[in-house]
N, C-alpha and C. Protein backbone atom coordinates (compact mmCIF):
# COMPACT_ATOMS: atom_id res chain seq x y z
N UNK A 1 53.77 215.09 55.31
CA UNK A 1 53.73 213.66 55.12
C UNK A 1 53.66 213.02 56.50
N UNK A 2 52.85 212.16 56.52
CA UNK A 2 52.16 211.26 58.14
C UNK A 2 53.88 210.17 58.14
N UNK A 3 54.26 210.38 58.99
CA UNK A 3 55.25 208.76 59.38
C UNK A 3 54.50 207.51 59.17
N UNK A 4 55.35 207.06 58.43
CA UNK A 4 55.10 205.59 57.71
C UNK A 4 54.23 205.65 56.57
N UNK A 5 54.10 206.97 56.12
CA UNK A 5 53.26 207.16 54.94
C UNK A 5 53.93 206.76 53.56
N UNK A 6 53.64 206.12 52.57
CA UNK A 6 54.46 205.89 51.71
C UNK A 6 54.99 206.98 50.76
N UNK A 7 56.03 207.47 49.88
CA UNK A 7 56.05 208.44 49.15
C UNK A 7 55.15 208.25 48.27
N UNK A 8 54.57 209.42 47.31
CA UNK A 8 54.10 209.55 45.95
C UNK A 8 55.18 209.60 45.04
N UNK A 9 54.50 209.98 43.39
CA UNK A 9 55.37 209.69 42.26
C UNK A 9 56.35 211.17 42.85
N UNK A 10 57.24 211.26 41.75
CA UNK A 10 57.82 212.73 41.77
C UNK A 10 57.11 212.86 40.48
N UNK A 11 56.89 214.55 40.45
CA UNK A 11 56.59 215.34 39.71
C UNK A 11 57.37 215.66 38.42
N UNK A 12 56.78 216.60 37.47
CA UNK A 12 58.01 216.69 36.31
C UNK A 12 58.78 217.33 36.88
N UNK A 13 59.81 217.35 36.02
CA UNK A 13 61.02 218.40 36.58
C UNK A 13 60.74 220.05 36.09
N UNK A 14 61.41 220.73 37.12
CA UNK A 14 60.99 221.73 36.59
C UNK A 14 61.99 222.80 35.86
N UNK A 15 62.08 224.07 35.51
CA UNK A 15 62.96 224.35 34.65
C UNK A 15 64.05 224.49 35.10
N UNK A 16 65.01 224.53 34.32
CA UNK A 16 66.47 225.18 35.01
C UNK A 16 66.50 226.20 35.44
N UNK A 17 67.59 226.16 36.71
CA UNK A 17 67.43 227.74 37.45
C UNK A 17 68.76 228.52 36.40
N UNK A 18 69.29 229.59 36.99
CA UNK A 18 70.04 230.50 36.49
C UNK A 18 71.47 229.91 36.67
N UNK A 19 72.22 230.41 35.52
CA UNK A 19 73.55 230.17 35.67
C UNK A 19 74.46 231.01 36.84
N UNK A 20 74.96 229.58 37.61
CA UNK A 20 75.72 230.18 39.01
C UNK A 20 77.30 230.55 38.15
N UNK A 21 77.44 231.77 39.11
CA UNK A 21 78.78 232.56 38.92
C UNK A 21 80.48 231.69 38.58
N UNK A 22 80.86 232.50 37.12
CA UNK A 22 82.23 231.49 37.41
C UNK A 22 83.20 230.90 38.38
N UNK A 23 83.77 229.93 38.33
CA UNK A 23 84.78 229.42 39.36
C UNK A 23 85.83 230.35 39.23
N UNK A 24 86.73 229.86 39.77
CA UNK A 24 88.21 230.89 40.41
C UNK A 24 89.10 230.51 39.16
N UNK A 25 89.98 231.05 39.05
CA UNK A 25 90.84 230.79 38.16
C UNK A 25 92.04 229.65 38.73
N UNK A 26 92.09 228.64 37.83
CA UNK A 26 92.99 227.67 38.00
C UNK A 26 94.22 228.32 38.47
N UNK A 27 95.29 227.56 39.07
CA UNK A 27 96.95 228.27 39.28
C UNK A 27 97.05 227.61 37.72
N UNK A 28 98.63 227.99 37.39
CA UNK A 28 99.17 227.73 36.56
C UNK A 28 99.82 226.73 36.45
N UNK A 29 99.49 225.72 35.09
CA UNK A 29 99.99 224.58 34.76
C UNK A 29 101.44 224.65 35.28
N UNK A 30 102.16 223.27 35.38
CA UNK A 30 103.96 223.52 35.63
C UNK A 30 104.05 222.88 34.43
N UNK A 31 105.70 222.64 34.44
CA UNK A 31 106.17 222.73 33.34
C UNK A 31 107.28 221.68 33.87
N UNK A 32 107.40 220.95 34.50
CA UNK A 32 108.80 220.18 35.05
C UNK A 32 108.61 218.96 34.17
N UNK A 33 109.51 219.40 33.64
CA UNK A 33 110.56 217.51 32.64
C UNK A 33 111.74 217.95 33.26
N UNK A 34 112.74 216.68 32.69
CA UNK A 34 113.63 216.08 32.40
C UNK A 34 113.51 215.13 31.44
N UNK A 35 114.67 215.13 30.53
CA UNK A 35 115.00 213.55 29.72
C UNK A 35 116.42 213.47 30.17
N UNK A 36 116.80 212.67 30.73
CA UNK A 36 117.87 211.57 31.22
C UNK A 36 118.51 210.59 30.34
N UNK A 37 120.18 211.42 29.97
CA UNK A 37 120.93 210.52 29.41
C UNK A 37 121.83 209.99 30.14
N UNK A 38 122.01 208.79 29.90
CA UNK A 38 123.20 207.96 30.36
C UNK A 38 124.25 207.48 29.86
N UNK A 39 125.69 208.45 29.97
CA UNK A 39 126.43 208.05 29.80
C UNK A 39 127.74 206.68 29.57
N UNK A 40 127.15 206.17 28.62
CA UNK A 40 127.96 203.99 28.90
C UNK A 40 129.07 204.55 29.44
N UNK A 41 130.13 205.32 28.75
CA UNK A 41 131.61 205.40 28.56
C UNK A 41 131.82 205.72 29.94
N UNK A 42 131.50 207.33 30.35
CA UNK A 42 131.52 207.82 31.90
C UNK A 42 130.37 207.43 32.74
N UNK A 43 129.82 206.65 32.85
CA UNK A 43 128.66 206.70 33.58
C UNK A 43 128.18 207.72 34.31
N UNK A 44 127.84 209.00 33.81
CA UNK A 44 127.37 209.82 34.29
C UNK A 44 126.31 210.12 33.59
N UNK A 45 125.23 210.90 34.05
CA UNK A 45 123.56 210.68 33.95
C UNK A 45 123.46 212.61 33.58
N UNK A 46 123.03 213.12 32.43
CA UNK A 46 122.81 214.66 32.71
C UNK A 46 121.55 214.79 32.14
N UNK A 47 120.91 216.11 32.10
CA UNK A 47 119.71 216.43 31.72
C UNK A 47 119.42 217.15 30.11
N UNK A 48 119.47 216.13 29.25
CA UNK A 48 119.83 216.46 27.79
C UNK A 48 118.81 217.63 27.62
N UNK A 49 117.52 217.58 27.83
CA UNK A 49 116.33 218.59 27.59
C UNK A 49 115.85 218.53 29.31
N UNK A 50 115.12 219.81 29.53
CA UNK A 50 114.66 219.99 30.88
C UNK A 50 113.80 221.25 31.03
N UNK A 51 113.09 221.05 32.31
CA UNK A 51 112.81 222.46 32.29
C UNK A 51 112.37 222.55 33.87
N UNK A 52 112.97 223.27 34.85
CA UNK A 52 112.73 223.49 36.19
C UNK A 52 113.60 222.46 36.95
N UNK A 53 114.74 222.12 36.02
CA UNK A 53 115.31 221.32 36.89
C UNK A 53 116.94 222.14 37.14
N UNK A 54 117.31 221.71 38.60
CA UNK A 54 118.22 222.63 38.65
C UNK A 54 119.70 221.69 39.38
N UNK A 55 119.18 220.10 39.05
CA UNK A 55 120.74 219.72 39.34
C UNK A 55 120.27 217.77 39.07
N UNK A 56 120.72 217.09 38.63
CA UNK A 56 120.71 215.90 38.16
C UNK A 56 122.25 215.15 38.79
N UNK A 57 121.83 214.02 39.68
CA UNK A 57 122.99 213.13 40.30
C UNK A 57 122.94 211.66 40.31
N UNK A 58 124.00 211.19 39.76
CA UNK A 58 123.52 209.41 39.91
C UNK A 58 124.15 208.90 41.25
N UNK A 59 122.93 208.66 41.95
CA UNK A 59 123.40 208.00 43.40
C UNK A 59 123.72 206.48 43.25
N UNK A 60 123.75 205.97 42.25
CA UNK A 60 124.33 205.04 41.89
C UNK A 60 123.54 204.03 41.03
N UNK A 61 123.97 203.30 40.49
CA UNK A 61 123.90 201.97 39.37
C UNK A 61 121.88 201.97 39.45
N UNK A 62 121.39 202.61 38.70
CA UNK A 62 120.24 202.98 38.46
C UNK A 62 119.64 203.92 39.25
N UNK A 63 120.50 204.19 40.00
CA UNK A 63 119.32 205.56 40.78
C UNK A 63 119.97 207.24 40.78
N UNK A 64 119.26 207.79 40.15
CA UNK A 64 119.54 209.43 40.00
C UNK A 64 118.28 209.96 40.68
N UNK A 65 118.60 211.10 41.48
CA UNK A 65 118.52 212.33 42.02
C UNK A 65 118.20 213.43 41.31
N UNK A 66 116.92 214.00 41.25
CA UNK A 66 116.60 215.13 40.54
C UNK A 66 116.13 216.37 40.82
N UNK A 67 116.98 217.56 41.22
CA UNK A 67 116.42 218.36 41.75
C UNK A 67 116.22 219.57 40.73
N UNK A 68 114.33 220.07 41.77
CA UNK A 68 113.87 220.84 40.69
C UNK A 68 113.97 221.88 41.51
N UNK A 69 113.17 223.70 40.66
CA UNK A 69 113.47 224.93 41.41
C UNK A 69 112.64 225.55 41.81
N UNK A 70 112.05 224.24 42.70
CA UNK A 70 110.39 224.60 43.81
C UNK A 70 110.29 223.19 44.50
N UNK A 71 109.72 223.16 45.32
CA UNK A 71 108.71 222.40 46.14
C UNK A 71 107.94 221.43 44.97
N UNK A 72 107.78 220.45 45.21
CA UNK A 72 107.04 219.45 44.20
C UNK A 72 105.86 218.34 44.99
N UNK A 73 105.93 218.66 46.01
CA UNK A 73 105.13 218.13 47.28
C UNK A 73 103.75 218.56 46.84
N UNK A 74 102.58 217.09 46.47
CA UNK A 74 101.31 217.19 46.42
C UNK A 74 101.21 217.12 44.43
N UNK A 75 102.62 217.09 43.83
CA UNK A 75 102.66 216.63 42.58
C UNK A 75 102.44 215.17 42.02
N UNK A 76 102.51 214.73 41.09
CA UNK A 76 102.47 213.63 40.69
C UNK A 76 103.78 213.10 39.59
N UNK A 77 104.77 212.77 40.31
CA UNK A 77 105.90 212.68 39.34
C UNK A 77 105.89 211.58 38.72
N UNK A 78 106.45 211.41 37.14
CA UNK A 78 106.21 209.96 36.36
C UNK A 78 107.54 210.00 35.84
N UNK A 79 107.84 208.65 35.36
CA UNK A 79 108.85 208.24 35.00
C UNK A 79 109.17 207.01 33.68
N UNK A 80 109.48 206.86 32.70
CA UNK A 80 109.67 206.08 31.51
C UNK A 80 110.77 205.76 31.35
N UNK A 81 111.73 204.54 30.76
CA UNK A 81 112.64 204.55 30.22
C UNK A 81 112.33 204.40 28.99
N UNK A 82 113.50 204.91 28.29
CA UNK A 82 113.63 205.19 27.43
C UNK A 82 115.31 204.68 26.59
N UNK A 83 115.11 204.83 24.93
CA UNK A 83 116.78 204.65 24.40
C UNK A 83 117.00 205.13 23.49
N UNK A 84 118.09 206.59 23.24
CA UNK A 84 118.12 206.89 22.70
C UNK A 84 118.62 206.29 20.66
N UNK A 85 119.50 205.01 20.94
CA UNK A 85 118.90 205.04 19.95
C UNK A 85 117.87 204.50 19.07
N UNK A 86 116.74 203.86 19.70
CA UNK A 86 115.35 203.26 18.97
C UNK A 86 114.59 204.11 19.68
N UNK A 87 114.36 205.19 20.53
CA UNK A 87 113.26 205.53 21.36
C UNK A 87 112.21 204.22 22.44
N UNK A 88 112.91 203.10 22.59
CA UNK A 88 112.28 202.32 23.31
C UNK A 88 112.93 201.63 24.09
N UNK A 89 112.70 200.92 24.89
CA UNK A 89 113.42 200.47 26.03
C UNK A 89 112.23 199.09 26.59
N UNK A 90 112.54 197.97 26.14
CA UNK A 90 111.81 197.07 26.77
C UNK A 90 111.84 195.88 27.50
N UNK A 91 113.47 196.28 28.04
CA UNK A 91 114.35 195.19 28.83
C UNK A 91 114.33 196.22 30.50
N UNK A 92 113.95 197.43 30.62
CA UNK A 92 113.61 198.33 32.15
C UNK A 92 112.63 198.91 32.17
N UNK A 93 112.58 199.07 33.15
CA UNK A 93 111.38 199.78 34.17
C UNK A 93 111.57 201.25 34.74
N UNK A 94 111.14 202.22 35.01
CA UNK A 94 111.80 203.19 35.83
C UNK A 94 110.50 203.25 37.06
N UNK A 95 111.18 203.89 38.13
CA UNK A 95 110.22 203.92 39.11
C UNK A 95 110.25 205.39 39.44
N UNK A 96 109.56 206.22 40.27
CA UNK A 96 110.27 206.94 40.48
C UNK A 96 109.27 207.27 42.48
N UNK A 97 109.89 208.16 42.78
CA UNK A 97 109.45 208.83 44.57
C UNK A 97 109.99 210.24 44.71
N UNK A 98 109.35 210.73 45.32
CA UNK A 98 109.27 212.12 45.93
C UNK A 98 110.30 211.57 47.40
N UNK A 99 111.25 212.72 47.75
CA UNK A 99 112.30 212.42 48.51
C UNK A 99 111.12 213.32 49.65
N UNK A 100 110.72 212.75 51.21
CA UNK A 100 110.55 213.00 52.35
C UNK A 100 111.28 214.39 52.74
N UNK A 101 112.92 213.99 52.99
CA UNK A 101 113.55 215.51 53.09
C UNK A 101 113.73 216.22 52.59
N UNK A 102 114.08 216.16 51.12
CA UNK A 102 113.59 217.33 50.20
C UNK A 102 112.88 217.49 49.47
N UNK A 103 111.81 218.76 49.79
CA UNK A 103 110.72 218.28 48.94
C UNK A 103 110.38 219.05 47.23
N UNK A 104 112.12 219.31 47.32
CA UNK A 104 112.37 219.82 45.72
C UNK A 104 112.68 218.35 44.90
N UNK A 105 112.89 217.18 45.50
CA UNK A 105 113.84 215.97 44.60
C UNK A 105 112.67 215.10 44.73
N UNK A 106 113.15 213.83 43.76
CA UNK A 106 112.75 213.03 43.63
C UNK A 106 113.99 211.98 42.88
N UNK A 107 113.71 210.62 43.23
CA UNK A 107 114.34 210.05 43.24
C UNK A 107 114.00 208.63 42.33
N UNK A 108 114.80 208.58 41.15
CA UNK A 108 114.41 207.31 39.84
C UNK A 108 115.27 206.24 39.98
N UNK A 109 114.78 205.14 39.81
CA UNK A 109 115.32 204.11 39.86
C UNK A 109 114.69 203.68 38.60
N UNK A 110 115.81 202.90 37.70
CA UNK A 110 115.91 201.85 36.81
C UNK A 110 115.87 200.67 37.03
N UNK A 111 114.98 199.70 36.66
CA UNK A 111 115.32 198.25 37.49
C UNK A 111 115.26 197.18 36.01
N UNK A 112 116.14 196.77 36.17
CA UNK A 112 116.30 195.57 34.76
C UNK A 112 114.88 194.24 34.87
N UNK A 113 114.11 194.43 34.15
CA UNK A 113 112.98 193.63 34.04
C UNK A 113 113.42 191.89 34.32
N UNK A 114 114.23 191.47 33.64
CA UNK A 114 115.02 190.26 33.86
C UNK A 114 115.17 189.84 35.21
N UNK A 115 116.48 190.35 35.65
CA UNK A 115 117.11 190.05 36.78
C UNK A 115 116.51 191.04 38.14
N UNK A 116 115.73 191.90 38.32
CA UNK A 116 114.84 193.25 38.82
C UNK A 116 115.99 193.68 39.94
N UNK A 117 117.35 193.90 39.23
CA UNK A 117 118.15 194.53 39.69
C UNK A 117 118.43 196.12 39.05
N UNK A 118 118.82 196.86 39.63
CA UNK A 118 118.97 198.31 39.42
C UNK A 118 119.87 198.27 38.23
N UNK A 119 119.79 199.29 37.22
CA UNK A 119 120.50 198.98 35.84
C UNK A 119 120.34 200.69 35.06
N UNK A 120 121.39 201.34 35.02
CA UNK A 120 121.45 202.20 34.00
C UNK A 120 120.97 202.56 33.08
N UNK A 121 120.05 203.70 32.96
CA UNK A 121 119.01 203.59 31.04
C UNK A 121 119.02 205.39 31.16
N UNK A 122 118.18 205.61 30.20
CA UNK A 122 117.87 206.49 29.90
C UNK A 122 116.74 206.99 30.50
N UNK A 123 116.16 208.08 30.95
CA UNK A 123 114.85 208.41 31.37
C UNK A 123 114.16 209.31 31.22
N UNK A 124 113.01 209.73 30.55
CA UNK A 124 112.12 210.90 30.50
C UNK A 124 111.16 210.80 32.04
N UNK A 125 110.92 211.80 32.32
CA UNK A 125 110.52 212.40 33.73
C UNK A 125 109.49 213.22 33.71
N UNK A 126 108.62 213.53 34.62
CA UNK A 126 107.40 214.89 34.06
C UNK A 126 106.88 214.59 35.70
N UNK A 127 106.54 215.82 35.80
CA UNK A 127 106.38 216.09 37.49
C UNK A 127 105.01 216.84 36.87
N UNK A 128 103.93 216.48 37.05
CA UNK A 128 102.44 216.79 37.33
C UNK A 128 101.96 217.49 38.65
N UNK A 129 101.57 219.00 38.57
CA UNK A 129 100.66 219.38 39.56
C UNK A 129 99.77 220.64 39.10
C-alpha cells in the first residue's frame, strides 16, 4: 500500500482457525462466611454459622473484628445487616474493610441509617476471592 493511499473494502471473512488449547485450571473457590449475632442482654457478638473463621470480637458499639484462617488480601469482603427475628434490617447499614495489619481480619461496622452513628445488629459476611 503507497502512503496516503486510501484503504479498500475488507474481504469476506475467512474460516475459523482451530481450537486453541485449554486454559489452566482455576484455584479453588473459598468458602469464608460468617453470620453475626448480637447479643441485646450481654452485648457480645459470636459467629452463629461460619466457615474459615477462627475468632469474632466486638471492638465496640458497632464494630466487630473478624478473624479468618488465611490471608484474605486481594479478596472482596461483603457485608449485610441483618435480624434475626424478621430476616431484615432496614433501620442499618453494615460496612465492612480489610485490616492493613492483619491481613487475616477485617473489620464491620454497623451504622444506624437515622442518626449514622455506630449501632449494634446482626451481620452476614462473605469474603470473595
Amino acid at each position: 500500500k503507497r502512503a496516503g493511499a486510501a484503504a479498500g473494502m475488507a474481504g469476506p471473512q475467512g474460516p475459523p482457525g482451530p481450537q486453541g488449547p485449554p486454559g489452566r485450571q482455576g484455584d479453588p473457590a473459598t468458602h469464608l462466611f460468617a453470620v453475626l449475632d448480637h447479643d441485646v442482654i450481654t452485648g457480645e457478638v459470636v459467629a452463629v454459622r461460619s466457615s474459615g473463621v477462627v475468632g469474632v470480637t466486638r471492638a465496640g458499639p458497632g464494630r466487630y473484628q473478624v478473624t479468618f484462617d488465611r490471608s484474605i488480601t486481594g479478596c472482596a469482603p461483603v457485608a449485610t445487616v441483618w435480624n434475626a427475628a424478621n430476616a431484615t434490617d432496614t433501620v442499618r447499614d453494615a460496612q465492612v474493610s480489610e485490616r492493613s495489619a492483619a491481613p487475616d481480619e477485617v473489620t464491620v461496622r454497623v451504622r444506624d441509617r437515622t442518626t449514622g452513628n455506630l449501632s449494634d445488629g446482626d451481620v452476614s459476611l462473605a469474603v470473595l476471592c
